[in-house]
Protein backbone atom coordinates (compact mmCIF):
# COMPACT_ATOMS: atom_id res chain seq x y z
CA UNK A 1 1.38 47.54 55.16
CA UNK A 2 2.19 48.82 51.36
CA UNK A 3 -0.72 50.18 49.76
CA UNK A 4 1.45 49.04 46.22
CA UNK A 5 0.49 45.88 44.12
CA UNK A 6 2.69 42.94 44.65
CA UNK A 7 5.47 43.01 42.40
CA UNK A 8 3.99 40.27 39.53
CA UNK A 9 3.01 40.75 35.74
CA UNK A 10 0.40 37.93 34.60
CA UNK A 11 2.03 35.03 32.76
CA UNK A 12 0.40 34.13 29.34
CA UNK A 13 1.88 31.14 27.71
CA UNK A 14 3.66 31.29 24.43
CA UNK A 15 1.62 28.06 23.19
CA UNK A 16 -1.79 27.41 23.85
CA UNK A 17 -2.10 24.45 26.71
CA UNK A 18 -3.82 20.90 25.17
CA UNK A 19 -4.85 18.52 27.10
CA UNK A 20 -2.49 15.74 26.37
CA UNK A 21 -3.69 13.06 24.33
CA UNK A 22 -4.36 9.05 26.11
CA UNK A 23 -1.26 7.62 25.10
CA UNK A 24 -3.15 3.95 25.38
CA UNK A 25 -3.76 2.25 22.64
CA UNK A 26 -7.38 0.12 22.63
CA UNK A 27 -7.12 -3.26 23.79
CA UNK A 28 -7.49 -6.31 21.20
CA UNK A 29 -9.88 -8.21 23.35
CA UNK A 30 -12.01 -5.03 24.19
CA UNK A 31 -12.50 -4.10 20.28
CA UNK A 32 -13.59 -7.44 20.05
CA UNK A 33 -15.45 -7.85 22.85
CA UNK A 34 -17.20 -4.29 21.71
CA UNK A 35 -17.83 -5.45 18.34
CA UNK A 36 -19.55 -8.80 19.20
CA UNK A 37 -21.95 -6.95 21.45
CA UNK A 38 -22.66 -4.29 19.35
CA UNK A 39 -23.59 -7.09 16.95
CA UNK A 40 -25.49 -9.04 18.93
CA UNK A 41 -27.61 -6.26 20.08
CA UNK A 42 -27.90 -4.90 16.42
CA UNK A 43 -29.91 -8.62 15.53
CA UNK A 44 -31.91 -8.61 19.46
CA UNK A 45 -30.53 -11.95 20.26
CA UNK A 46 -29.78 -13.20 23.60
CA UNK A 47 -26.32 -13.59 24.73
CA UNK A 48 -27.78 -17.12 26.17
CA UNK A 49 -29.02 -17.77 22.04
CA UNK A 50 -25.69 -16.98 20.67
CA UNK A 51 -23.25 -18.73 23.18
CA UNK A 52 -25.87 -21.89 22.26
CA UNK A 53 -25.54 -21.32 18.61
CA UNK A 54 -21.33 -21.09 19.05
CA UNK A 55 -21.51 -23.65 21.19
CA UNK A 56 -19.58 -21.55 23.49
CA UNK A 57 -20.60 -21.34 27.55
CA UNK A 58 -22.32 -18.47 28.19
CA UNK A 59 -20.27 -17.12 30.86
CA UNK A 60 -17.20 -17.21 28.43
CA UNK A 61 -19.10 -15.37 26.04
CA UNK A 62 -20.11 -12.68 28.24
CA UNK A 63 -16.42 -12.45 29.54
CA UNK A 64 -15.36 -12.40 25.28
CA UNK A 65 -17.77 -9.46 25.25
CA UNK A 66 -16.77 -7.45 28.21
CA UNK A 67 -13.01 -7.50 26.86
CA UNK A 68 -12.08 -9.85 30.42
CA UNK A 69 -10.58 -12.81 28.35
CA UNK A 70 -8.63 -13.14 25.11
CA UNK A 71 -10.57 -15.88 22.77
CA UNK A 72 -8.67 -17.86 20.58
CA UNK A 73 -9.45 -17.53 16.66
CA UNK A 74 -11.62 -20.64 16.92
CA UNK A 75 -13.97 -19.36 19.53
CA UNK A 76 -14.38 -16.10 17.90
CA UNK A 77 -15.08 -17.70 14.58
CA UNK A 78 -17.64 -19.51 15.88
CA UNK A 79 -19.33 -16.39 17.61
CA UNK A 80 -18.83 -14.58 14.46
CA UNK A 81 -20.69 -17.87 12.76
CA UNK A 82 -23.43 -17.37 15.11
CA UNK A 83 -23.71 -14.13 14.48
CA UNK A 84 -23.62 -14.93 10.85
CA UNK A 85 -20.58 -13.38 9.93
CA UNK A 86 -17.34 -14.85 9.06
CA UNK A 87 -14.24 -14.30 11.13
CA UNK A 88 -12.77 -12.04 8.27
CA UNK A 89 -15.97 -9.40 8.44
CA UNK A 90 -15.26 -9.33 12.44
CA UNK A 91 -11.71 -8.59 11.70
CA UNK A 92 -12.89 -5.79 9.65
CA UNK A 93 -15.07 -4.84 11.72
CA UNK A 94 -12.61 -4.55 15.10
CA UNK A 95 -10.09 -2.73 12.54
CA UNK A 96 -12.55 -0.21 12.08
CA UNK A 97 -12.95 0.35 15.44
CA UNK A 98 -9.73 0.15 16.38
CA UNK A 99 -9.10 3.37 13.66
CA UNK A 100 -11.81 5.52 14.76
CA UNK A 101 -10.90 5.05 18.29
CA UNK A 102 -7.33 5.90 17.68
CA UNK A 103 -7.68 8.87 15.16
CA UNK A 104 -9.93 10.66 17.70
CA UNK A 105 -7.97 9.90 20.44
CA UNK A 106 -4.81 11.86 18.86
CA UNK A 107 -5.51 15.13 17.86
CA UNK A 108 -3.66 16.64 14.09
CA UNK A 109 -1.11 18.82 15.47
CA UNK A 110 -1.58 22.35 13.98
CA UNK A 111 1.20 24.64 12.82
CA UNK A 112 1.82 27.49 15.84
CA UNK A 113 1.03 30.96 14.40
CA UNK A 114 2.06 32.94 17.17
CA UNK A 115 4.13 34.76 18.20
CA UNK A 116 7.26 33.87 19.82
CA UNK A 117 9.71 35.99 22.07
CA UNK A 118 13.02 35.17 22.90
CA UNK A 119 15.18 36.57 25.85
């Protein structure tokens, strides 16, 4: 057996590795979902006392909030209602979610100051 090193020079990459970003966009019905809990906790209030206010079953509502069904823009109006928003505040709010989910998920790229080789 050779008492010589094996015959390899470490590799160091031109470009330092990122992790790549979650290409996924949020889901509608999860920002929502997200947003009317978030709510509803903010006030304390039951999910049991809101669905009753909406007049919306509480299992649906529950489901709404966990992001597992899609409401139509009556049902969520009426949560938001109960909730004592209007539907155009919730929108607001989920848009405002949806960007700060989004613009941390996907890092600025940064201009490469290093240096380069070429064979």
């Amino acid at each position: 057996m050779s008492s010589q090193p094996p015959n390899h020079a470490p590799v160091l990459p031109l470009r330092p590795q990122e992790p790549p970003a979650d290409p996924r966009e949020p889901l509608w019905r999860d920002l929502v979902g997200d947003v009317l809990r978030r709510e509803r906790l903010t006030q304390e209030r039951t999910l049991k006392d809101v669905a009753d206010t909406a007049r919306i079953s509480l299992p649906y509502l529950s489901e709404v909030e966990r992001g597992r069904k899609e409401a139509s823009s009556e049902v969520l109006a009426a949560a938001a209602r109960a909730l004592g928003l209007d539907l155009g505040s919730l929108l607001s709010r989920v848009q405002t979610e949806f960007t700060r989910r989004t613009t941390t998920a996907r890092p600025v790229p940064r201009p490469y100051n290093g240096l380069c080789l070429a064979a």
